[in-house]
N, C-alpha and C. Protein backbone atom coordinates (compact mmCIF):
# COMPACT_ATOMS: atom_id res chain seq x y z
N UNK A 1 46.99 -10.74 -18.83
CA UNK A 1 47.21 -12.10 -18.33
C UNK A 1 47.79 -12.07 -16.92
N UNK A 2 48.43 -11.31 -16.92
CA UNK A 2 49.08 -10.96 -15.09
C UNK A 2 48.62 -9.88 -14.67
N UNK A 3 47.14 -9.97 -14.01
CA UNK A 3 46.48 -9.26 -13.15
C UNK A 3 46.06 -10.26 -12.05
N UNK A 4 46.32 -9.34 -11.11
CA UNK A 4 45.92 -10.35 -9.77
C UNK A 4 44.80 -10.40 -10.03
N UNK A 5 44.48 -12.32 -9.58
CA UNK A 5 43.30 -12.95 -9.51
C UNK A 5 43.72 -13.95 -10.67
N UNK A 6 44.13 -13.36 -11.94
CA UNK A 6 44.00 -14.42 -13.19
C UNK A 6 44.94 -15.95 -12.39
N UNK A 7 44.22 -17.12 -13.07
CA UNK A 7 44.42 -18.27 -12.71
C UNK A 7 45.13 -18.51 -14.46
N UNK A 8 46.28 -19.06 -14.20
CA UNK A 8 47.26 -19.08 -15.71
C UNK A 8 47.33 -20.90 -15.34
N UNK A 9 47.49 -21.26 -16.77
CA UNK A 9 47.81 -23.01 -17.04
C UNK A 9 48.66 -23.13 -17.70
N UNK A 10 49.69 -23.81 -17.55
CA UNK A 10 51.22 -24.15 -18.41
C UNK A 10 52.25 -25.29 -18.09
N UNK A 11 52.85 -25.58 -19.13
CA UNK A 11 53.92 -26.36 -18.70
C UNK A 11 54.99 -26.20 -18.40
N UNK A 12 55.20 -26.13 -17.10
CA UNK A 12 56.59 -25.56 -16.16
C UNK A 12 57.56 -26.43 -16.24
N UNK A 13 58.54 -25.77 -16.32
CA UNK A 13 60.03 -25.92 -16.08
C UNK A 13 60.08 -25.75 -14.66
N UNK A 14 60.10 -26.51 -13.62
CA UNK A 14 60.04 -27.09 -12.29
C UNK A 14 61.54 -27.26 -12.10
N UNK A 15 62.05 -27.09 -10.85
CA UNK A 15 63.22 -27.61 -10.62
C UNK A 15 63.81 -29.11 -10.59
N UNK A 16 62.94 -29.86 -10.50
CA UNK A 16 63.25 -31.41 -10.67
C UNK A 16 62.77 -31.80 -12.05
N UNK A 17 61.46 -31.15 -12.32
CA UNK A 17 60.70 -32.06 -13.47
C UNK A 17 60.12 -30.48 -14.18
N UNK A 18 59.21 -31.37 -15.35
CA UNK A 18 58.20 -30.48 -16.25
C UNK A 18 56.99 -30.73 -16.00
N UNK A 19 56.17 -29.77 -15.14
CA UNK A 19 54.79 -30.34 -15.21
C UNK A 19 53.79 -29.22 -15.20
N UNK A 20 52.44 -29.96 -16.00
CA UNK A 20 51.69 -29.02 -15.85
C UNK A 20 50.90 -28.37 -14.90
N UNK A 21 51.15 -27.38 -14.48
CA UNK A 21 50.61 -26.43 -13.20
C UNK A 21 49.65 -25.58 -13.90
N UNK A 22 48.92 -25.18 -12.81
CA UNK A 22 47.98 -23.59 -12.33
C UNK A 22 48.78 -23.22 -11.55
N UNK A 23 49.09 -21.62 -12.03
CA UNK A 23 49.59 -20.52 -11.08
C UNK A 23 48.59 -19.76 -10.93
N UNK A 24 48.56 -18.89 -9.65
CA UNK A 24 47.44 -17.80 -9.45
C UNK A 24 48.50 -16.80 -9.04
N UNK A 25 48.19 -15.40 -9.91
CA UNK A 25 48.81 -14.27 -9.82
C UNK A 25 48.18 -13.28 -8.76
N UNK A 26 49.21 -12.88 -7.85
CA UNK A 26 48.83 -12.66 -6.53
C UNK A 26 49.09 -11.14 -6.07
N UNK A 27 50.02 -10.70 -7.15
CA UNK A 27 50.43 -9.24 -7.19
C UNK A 27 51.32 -8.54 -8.43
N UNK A 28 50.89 -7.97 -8.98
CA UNK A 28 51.58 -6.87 -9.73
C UNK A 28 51.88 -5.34 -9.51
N UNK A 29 53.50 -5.17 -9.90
CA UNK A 29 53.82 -4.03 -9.24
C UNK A 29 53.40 -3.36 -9.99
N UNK A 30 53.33 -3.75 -11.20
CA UNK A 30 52.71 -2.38 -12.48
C UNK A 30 54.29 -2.09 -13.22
N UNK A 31 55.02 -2.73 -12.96
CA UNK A 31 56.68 -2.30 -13.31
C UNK A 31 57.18 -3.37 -14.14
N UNK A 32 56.33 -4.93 -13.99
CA UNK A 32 56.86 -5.72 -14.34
C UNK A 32 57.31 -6.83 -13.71
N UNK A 33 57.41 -6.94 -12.61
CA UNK A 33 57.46 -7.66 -11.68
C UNK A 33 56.17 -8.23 -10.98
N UNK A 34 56.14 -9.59 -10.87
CA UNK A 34 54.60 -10.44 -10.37
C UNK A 34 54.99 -11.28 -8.89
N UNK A 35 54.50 -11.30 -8.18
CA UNK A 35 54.25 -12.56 -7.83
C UNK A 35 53.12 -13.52 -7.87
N UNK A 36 53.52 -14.70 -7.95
CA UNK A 36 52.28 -15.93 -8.53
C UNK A 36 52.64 -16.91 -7.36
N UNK A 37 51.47 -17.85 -7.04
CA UNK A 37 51.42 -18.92 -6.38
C UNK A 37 50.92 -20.16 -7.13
N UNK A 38 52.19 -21.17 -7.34
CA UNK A 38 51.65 -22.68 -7.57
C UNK A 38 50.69 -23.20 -6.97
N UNK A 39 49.53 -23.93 -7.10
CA UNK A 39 48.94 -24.61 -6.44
C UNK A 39 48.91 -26.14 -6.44
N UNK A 40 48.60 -26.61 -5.17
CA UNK A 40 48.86 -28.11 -5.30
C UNK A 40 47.59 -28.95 -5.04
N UNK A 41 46.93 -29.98 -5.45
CA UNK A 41 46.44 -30.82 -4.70
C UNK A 41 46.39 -31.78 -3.90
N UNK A 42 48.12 -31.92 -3.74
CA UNK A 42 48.10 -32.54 -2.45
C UNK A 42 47.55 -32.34 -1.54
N UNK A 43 47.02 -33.58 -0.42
CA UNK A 43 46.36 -33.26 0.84
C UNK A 43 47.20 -32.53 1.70
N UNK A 44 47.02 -31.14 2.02
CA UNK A 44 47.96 -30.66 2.96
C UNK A 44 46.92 -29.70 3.90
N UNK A 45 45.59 -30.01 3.19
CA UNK A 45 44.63 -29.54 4.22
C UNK A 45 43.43 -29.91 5.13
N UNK A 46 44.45 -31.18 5.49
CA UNK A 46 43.44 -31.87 6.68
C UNK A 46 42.32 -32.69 6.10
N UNK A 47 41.63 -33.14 6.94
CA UNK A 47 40.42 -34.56 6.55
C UNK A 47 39.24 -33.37 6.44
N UNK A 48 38.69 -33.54 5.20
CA UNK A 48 37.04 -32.88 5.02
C UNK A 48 37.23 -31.81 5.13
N UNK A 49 38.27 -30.92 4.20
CA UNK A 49 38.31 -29.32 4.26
C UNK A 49 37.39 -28.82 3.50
N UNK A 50 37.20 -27.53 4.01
CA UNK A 50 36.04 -26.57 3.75
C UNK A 50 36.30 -25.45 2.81
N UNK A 51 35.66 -24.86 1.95
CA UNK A 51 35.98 -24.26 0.99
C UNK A 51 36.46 -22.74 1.37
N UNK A 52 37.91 -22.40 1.20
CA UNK A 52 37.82 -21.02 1.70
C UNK A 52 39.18 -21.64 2.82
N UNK A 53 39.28 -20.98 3.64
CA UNK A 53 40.47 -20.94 4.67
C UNK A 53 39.97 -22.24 5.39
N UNK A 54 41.52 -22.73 5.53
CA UNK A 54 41.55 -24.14 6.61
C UNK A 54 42.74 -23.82 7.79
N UNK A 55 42.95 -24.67 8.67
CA UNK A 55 41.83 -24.55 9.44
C UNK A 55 40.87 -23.02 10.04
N UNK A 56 39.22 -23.09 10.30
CA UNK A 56 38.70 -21.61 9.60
C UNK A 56 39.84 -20.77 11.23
N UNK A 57 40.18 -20.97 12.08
CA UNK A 57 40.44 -21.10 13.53
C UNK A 57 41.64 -20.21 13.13
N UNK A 58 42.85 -20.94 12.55
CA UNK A 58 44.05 -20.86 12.74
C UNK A 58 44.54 -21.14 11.29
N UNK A 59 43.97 -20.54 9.84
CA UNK A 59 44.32 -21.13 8.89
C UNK A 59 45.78 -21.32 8.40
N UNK A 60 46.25 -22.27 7.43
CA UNK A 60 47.34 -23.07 7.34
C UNK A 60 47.25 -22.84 5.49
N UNK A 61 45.91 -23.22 5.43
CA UNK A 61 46.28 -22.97 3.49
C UNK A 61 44.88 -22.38 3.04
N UNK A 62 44.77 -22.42 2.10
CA UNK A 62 43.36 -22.01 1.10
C UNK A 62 42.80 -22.78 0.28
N UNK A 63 41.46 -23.74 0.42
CA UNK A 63 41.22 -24.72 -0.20
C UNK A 63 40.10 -24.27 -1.15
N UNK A 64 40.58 -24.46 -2.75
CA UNK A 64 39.55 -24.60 -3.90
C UNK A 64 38.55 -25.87 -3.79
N UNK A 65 37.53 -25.89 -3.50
CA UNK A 65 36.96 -27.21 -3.12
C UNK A 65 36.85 -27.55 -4.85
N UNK A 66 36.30 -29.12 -5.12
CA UNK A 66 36.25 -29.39 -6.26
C UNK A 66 34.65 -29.03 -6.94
N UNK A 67 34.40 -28.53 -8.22
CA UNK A 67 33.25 -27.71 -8.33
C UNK A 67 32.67 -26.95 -8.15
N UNK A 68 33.73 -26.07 -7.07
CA UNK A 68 32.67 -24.97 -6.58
C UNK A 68 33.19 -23.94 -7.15
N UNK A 69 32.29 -23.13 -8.40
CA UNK A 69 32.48 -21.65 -8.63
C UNK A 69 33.38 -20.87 -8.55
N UNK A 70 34.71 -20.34 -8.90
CA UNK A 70 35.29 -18.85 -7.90
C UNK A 70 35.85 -18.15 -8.91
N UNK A 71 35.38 -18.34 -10.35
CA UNK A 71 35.37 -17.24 -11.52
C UNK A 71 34.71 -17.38 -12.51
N UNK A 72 35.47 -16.64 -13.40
CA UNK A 72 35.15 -17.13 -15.25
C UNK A 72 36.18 -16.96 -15.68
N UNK A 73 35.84 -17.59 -17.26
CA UNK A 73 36.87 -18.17 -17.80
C UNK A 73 37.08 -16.64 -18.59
N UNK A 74 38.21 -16.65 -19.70
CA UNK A 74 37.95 -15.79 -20.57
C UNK A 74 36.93 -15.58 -21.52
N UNK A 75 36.30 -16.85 -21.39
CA UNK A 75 35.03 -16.59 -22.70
C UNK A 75 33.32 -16.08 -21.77
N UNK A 76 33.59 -16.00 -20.48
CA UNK A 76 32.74 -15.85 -19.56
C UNK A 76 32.00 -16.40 -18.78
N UNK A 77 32.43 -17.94 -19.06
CA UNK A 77 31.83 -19.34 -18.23
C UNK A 77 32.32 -19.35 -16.96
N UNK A 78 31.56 -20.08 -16.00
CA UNK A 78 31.81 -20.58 -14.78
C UNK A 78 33.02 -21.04 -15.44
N UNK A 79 33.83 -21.23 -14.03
CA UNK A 79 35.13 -21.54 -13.88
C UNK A 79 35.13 -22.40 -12.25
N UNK A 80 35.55 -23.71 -12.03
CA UNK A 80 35.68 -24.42 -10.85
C UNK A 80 37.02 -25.49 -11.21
N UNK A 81 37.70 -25.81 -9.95
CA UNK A 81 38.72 -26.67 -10.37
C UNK A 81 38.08 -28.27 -10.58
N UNK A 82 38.53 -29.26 -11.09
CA UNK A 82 38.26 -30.58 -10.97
C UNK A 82 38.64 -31.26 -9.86
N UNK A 83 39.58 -30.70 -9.00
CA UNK A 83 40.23 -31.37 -7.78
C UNK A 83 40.07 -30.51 -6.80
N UNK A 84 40.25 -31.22 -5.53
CA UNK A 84 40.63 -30.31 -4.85
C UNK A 84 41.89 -29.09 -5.02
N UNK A 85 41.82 -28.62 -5.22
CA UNK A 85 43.21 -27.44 -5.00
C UNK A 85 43.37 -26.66 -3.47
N UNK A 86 44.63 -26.53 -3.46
CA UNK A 86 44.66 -25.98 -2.18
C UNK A 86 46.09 -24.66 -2.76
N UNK A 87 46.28 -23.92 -1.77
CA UNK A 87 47.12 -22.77 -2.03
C UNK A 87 47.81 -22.53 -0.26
N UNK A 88 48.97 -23.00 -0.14
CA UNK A 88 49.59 -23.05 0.97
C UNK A 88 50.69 -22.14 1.03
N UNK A 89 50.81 -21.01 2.21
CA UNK A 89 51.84 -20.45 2.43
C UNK A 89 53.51 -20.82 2.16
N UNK A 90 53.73 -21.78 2.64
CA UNK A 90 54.98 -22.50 2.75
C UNK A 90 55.49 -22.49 1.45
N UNK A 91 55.16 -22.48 -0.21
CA UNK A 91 55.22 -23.79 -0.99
C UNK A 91 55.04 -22.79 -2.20
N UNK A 92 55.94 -22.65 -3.28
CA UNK A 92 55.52 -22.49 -4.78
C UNK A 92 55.16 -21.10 -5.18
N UNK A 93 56.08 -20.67 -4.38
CA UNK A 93 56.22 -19.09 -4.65
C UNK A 93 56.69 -18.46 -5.84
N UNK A 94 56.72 -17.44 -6.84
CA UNK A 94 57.95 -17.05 -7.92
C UNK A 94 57.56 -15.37 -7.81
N UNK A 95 58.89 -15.05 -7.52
CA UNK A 95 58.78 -13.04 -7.73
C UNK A 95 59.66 -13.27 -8.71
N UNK A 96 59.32 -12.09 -9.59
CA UNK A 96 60.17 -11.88 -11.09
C UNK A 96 59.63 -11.40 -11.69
N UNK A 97 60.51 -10.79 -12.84
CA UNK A 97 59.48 -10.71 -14.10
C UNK A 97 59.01 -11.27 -14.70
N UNK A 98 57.88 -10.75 -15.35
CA UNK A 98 56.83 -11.81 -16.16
C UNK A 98 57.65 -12.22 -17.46
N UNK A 99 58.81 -11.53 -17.95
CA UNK A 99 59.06 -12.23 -18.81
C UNK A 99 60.15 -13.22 -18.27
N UNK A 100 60.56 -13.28 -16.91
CA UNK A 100 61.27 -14.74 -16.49
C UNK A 100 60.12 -15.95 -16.13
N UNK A 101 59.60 -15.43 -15.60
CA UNK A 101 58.23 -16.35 -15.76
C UNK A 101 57.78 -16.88 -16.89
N UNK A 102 57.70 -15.86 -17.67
CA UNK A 102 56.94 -16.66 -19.30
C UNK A 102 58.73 -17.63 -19.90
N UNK A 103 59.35 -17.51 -19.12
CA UNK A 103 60.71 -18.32 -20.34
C UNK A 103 60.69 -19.53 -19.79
N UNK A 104 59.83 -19.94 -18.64
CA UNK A 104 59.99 -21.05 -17.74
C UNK A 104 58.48 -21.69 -18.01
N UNK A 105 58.26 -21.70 -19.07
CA UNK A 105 56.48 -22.45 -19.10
C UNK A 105 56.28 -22.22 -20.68
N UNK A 106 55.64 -23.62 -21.01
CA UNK A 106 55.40 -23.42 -22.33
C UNK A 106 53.58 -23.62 -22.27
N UNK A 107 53.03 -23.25 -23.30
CA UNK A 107 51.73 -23.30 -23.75
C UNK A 107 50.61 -22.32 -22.84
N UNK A 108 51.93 -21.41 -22.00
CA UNK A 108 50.69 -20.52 -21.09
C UNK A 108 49.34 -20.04 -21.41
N UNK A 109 48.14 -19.47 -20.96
CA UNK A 109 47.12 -19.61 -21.08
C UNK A 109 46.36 -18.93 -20.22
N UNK A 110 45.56 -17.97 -19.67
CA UNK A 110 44.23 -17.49 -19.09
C UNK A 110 43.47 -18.38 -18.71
N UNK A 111 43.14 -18.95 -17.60
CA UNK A 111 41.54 -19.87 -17.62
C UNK A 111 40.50 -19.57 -16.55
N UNK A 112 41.14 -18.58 -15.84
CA UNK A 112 40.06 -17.66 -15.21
C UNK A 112 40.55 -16.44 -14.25
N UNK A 113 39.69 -15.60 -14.31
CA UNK A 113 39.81 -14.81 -13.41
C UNK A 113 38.92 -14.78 -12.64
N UNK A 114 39.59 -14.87 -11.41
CA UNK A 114 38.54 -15.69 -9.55
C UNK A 114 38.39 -13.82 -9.26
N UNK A 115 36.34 -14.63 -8.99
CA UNK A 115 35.99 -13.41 -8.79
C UNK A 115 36.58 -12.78 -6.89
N UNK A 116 36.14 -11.52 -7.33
CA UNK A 116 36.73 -10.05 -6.26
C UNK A 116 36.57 -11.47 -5.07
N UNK A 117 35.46 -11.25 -4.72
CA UNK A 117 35.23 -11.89 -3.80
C UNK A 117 36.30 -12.93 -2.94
N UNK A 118 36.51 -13.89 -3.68
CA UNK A 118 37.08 -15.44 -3.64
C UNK A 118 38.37 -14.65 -3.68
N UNK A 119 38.90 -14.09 -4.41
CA UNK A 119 40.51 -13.16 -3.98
C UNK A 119 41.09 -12.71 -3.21
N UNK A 120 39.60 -11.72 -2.30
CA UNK A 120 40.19 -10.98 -1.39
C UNK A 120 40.24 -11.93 -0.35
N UNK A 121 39.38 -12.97 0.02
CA UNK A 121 39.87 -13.97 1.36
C UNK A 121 41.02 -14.42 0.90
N UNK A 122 41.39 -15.25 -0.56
CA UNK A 122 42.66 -16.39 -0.36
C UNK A 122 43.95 -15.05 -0.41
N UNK A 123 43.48 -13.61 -0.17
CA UNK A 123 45.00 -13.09 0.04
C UNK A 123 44.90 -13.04 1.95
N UNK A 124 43.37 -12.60 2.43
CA UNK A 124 43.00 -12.38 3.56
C UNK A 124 44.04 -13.63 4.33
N UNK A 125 43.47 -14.89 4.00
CA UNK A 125 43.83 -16.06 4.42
C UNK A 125 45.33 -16.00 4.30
N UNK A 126 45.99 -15.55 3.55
CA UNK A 126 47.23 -16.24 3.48
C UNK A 126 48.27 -15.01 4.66
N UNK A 127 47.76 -13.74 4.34
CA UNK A 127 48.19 -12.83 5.28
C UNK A 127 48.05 -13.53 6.64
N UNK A 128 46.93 -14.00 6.76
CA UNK A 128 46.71 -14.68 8.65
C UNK A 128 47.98 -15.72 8.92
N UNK A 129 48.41 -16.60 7.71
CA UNK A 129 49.35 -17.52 7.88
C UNK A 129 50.72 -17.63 8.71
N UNK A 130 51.10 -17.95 9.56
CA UNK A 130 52.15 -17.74 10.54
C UNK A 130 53.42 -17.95 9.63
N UNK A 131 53.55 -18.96 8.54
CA UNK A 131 54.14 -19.48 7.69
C UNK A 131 54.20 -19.41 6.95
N UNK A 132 53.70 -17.49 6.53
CA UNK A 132 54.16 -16.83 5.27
C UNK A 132 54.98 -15.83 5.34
N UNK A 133 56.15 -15.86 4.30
CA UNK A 133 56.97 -15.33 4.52
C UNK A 133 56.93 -14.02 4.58
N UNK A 134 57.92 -12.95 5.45
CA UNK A 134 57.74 -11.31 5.44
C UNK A 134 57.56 -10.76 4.53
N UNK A 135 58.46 -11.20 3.41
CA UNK A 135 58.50 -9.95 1.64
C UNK A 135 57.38 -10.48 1.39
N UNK A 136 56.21 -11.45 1.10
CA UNK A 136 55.04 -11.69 1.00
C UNK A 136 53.78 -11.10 1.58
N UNK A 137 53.70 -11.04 3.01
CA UNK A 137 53.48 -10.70 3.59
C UNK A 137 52.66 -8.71 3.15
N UNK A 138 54.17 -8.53 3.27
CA UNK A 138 53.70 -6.95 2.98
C UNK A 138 53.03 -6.60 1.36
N UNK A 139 53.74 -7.25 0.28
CA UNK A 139 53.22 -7.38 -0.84
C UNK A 139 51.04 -8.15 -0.76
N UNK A 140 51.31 -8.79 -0.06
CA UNK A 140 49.58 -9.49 -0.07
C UNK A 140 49.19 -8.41 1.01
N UNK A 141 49.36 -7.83 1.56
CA UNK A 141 48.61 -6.78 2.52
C UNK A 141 48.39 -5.46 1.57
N UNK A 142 49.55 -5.43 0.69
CA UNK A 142 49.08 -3.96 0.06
C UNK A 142 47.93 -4.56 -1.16
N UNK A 143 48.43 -5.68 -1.58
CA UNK A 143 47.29 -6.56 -2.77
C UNK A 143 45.91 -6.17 -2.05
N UNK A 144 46.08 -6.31 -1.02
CA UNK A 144 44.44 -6.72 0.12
C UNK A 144 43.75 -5.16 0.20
N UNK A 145 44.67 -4.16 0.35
CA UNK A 145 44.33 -3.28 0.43
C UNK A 145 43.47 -2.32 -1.10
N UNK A 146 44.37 -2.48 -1.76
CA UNK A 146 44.13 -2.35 -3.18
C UNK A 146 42.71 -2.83 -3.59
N UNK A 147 42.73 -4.16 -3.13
CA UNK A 147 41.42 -4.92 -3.66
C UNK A 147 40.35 -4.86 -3.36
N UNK A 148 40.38 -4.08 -1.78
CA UNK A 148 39.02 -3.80 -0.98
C UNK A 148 38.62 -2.57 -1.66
N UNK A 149 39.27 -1.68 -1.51
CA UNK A 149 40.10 -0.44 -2.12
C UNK A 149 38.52 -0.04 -3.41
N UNK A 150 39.07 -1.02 -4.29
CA UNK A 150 37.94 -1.05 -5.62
C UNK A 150 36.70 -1.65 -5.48
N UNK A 151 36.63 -2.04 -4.33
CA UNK A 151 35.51 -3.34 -4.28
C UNK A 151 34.59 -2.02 -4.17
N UNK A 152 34.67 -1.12 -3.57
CA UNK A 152 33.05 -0.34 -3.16
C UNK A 152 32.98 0.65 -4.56
């Protein structure tokens, strides 16, 4: 369930509220320790974003367009969000262990793993981000590396 790429669904224990999120798991040390990214659909990526890195120039976040493809599920179906989703540097970070993670979400869940492809840009993309933080940073560069790594 925490392999980078898997897209997890649950009901979070949020710092203000309880709500149900998608996290996308973005790195595992193999030790026990993850990092995952919340995703939001708020508009935070501009008028008429394009699927894949926004802006493509100077990107800022990573937009799941709505319907379009970027895994399967566990049972082996296409997998696309219903909304837009976007995945922004700034915003909804968690390093920890997976079992502090799992004590903060109820009804967790698998609902896809985003193929090689669609992975290696939204880590590509987020590495380009001016407004991602350093300990991230080096963690999604070695992710990036890793991932090309297997791709051939």
């Amino acid at each position: 369930m925490f392999t980078p790429g898997s897209i997890l669904y649950g009901l979070f224990d949020l710092k203000i509220e309880r709500k149900n999120k998608y996290a996308i798991i973005l790195h595992n040390n193999g030790f026990g320790f993850i990092v995952a990214t919340f995703t939001t659909s708020q508009k935070r990526a501009g008028i008429n974003p394009l699927h894949g890195k926004n802006p493509v120039d100077n990107p800022n976040c990573y937009v799941f367009k709505a319907g379009v493809v970027i895994g399967e599920t566990p049972k082996g179906e296409d997998f696309s969000f219903r909304k837009d989703t976007v995945v922004v540097p700034d915003y909804g970070y968690s390093y920890e262990t997976d079992s502090d993670f799992r004590s903060k979400v109820s009804n967790l869940h698998k609902v896809c793993k985003l193929h090689k492809q669609e992975f290696i840009e939204l880590l590509h993309t987020l590495c380009k981000c001016k407004s991602l933080p350093r300990e991230y940073r080096k963690l999604f560069e070695a992710e990036l590396k890793i991932q090309t790594q297997n791709q051939h």
